[in-house]
PDB file of N, CA and C in Angstrom:
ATOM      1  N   UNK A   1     -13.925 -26.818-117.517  1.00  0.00           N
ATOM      2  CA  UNK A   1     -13.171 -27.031-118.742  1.00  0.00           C
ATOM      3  C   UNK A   1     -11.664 -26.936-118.471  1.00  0.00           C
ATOM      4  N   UNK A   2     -11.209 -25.913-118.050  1.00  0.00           N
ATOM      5  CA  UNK A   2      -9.746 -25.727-117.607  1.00  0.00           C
ATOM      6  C   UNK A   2      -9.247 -27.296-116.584  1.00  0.00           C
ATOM      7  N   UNK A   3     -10.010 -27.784-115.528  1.00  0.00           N
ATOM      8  CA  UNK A   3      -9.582 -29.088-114.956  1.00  0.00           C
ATOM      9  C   UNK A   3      -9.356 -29.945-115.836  1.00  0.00           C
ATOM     10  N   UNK A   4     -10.515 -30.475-116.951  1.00  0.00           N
ATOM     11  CA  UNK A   4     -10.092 -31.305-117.874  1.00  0.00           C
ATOM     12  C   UNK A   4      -8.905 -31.100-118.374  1.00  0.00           C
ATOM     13  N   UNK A   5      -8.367 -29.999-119.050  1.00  0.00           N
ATOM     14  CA  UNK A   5      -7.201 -29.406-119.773  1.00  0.00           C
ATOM     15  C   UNK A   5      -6.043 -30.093-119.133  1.00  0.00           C
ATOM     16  N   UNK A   6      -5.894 -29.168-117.395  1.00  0.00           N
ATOM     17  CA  UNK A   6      -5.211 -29.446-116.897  1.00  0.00           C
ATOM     18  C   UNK A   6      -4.903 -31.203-116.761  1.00  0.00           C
ATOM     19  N   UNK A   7      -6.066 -31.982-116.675  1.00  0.00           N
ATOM     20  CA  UNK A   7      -5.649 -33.743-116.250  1.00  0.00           C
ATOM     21  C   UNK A   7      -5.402 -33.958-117.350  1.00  0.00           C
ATOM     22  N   UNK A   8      -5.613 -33.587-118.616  1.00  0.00           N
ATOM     23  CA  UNK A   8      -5.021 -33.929-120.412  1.00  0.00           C
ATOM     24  C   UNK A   8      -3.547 -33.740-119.887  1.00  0.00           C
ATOM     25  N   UNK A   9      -3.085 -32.659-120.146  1.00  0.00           N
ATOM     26  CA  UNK A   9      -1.836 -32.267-119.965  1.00  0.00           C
ATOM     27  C   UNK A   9      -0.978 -33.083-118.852  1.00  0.00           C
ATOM     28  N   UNK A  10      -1.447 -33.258-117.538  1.00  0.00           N
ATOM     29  CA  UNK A  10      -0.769 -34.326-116.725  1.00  0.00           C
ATOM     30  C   UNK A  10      -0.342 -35.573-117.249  1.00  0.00           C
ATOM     31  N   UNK A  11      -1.553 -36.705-117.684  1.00  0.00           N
ATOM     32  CA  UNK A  11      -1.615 -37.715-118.199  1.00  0.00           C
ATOM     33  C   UNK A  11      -0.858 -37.570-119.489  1.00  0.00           C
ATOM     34  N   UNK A  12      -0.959 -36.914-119.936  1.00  0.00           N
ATOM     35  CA  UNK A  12       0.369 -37.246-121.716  1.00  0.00           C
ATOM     36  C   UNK A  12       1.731 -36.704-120.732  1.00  0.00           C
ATOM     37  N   UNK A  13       1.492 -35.539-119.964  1.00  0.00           N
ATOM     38  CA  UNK A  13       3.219 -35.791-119.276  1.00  0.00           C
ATOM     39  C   UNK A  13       3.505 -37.095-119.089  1.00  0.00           C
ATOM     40  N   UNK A  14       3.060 -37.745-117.837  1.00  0.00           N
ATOM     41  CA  UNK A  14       2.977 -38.990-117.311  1.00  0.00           C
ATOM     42  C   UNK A  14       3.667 -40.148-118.262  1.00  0.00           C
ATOM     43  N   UNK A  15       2.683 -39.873-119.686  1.00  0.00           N
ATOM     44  CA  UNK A  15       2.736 -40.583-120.642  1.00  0.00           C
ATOM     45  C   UNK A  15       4.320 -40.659-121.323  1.00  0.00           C
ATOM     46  N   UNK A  16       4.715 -39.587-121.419  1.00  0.00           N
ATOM     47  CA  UNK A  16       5.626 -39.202-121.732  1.00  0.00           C
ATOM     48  C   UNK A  16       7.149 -39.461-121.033  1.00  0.00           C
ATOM     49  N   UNK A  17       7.008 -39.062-119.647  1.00  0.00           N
ATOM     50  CA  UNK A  17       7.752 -39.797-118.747  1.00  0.00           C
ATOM     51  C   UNK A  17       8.416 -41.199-118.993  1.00  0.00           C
ATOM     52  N   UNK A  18       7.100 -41.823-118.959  1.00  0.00           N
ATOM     53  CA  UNK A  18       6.863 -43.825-118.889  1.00  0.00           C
ATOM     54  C   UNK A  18       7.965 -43.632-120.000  1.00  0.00           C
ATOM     55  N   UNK A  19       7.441 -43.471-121.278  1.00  0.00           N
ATOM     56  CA  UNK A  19       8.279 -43.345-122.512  1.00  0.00           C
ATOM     57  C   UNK A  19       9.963 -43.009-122.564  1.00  0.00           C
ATOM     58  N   UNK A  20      10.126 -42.076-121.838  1.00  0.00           N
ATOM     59  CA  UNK A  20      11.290 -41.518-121.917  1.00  0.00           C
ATOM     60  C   UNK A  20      12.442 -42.407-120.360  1.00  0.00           C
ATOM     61  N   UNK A  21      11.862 -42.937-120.125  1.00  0.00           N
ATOM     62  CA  UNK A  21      11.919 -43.838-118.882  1.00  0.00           C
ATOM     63  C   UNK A  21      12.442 -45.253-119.445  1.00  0.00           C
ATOM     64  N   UNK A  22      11.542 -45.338-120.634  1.00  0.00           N
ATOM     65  CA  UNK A  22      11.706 -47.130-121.028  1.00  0.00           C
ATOM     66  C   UNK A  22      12.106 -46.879-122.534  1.00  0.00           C
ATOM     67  N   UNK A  23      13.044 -45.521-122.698  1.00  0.00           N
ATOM     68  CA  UNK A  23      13.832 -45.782-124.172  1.00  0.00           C
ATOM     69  C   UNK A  23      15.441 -46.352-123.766  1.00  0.00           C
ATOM     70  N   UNK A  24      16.006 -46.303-124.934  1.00  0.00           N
ATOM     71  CA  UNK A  24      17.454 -46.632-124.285  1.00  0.00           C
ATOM     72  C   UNK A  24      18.737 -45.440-124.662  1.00  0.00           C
ATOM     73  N   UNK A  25      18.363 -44.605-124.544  1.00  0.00           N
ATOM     74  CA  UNK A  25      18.732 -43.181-124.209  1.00  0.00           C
ATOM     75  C   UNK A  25      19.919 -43.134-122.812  1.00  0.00           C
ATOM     76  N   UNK A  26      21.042 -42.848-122.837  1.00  0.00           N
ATOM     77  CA  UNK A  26      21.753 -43.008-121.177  1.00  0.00           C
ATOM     78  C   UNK A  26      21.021 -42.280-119.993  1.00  0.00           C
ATOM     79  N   UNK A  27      21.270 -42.295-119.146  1.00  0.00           N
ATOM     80  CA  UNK A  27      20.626 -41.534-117.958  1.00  0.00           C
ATOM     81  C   UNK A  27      20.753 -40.461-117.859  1.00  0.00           C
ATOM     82  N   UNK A  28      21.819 -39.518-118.297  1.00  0.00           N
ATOM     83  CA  UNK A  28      21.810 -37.981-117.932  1.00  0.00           C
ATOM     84  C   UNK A  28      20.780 -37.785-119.341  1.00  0.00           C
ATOM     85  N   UNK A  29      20.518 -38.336-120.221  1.00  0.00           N
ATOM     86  CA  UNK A  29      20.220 -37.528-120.894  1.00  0.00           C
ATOM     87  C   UNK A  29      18.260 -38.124-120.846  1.00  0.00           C
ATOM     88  N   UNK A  30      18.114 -38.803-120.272  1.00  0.00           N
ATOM     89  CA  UNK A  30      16.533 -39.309-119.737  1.00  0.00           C
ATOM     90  C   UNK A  30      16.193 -38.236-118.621  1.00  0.00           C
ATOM     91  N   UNK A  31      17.452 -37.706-117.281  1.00  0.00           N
ATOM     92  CA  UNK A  31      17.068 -36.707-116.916  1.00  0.00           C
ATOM     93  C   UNK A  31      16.495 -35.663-117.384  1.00  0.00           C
ATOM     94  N   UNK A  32      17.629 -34.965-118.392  1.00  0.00           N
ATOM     95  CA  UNK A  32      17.127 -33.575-118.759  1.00  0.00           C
ATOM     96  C   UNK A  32      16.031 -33.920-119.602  1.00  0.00           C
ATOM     97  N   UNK A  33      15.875 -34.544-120.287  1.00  0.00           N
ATOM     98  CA  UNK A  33      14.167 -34.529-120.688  1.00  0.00           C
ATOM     99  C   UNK A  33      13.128 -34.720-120.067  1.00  0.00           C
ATOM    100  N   UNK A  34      13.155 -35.911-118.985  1.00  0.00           N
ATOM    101  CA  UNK A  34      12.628 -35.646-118.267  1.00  0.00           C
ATOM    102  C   UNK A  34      11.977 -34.070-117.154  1.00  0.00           C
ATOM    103  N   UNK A  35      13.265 -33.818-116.771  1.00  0.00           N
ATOM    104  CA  UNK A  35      13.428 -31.924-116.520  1.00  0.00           C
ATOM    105  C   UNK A  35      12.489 -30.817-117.125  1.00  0.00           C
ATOM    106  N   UNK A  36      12.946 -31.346-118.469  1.00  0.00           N
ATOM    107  CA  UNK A  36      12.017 -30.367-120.115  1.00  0.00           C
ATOM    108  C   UNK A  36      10.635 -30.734-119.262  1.00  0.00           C
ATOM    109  N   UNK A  37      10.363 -32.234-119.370  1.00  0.00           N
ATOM    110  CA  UNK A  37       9.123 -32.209-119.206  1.00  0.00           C
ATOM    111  C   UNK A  37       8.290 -31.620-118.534  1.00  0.00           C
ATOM    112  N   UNK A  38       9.101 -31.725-117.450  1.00  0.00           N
ATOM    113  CA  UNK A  38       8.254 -31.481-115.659  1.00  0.00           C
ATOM    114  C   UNK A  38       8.238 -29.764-115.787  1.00  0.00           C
ATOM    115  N   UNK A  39       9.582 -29.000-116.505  1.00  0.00           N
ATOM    116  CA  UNK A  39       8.890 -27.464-116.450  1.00  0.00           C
ATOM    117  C   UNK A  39       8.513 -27.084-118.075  1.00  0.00           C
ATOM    118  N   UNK A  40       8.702 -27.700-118.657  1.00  0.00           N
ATOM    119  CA  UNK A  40       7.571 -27.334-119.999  1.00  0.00           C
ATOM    120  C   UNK A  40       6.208 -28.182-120.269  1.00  0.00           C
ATOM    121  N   UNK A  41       5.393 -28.615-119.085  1.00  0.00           N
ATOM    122  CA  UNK A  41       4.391 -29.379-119.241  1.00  0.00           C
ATOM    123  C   UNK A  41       3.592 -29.392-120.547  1.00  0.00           C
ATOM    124  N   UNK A  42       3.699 -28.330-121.630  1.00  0.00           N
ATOM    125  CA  UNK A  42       2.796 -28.673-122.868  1.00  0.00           C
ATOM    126  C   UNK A  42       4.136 -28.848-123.951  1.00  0.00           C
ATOM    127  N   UNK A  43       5.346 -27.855-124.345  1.00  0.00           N
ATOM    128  CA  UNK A  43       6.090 -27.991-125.191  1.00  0.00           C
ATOM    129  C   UNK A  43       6.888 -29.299-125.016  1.00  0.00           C
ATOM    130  N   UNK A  44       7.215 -29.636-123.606  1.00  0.00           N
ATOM    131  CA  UNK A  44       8.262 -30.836-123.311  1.00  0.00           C
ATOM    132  C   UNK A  44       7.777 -31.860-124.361  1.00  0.00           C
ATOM    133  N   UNK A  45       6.106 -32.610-123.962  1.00  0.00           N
ATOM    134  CA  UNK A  45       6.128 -33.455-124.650  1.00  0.00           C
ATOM    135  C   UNK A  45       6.355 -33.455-126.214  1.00  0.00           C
ATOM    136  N   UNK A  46       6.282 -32.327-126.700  1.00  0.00           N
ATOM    137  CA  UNK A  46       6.164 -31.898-128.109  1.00  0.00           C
ATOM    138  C   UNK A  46       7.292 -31.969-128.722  1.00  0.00           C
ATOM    139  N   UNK A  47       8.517 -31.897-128.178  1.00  0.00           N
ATOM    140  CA  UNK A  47       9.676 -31.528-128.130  1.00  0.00           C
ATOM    141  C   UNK A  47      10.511 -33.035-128.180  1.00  0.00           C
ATOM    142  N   UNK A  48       9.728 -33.401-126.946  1.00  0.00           N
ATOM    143  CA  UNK A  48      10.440 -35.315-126.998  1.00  0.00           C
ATOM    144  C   UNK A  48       9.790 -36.166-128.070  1.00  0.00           C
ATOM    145  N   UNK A  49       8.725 -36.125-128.701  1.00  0.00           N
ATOM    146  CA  UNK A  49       8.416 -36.228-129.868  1.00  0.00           C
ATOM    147  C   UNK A  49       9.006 -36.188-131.235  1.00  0.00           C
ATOM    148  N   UNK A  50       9.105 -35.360-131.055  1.00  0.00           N
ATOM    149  CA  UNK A  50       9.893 -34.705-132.702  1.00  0.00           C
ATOM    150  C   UNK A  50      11.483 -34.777-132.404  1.00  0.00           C
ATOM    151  N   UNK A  51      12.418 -34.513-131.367  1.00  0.00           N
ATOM    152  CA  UNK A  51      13.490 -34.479-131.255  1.00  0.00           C
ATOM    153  C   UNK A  51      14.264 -35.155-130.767  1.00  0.00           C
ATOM    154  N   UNK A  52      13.981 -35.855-129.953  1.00  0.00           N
ATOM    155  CA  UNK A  52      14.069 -36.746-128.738  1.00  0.00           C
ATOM    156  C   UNK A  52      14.074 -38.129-128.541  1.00  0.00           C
ATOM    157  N   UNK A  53      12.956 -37.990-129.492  1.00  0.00           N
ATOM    158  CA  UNK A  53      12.192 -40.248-129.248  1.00  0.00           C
ATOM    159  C   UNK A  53      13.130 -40.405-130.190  1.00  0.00           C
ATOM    160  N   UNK A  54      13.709 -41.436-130.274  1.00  0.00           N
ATOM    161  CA  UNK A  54      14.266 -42.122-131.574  1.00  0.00           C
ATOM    162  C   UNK A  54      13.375 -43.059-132.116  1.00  0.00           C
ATOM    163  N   UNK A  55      13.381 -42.901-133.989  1.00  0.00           N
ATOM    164  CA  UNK A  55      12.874 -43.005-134.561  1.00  0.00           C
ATOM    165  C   UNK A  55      12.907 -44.388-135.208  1.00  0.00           C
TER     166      UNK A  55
END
């Protein structure tokens, strides 16, 4: 159960990435979210969601 968890959580990072990769956001600031992402693997995406993605 915990492996599944863990490949959920990868794959919506991932997901998330792609996303934050192909907005039009400048580059320092695609880094640090990116950043968020990679060390907040569950809040990052949550975070680029609600605060982040433009709407």
């Amino acid at each position: 159960m915990g492996r599944l968890i863990s490949l959920a959580i990868l794959v919506i990072d991932i997901l998330v990435i792609i996303d934050i990769v192909k907005s039009n956001k400048d580059t320092e600031r695609k880094v640090l979210w990116i950043i968020a992402v990679v060390f907040l693997p569950i809040l990052g995406p949550i975070l680029w969601y609600f605060i982040g993605k433009d709407k």
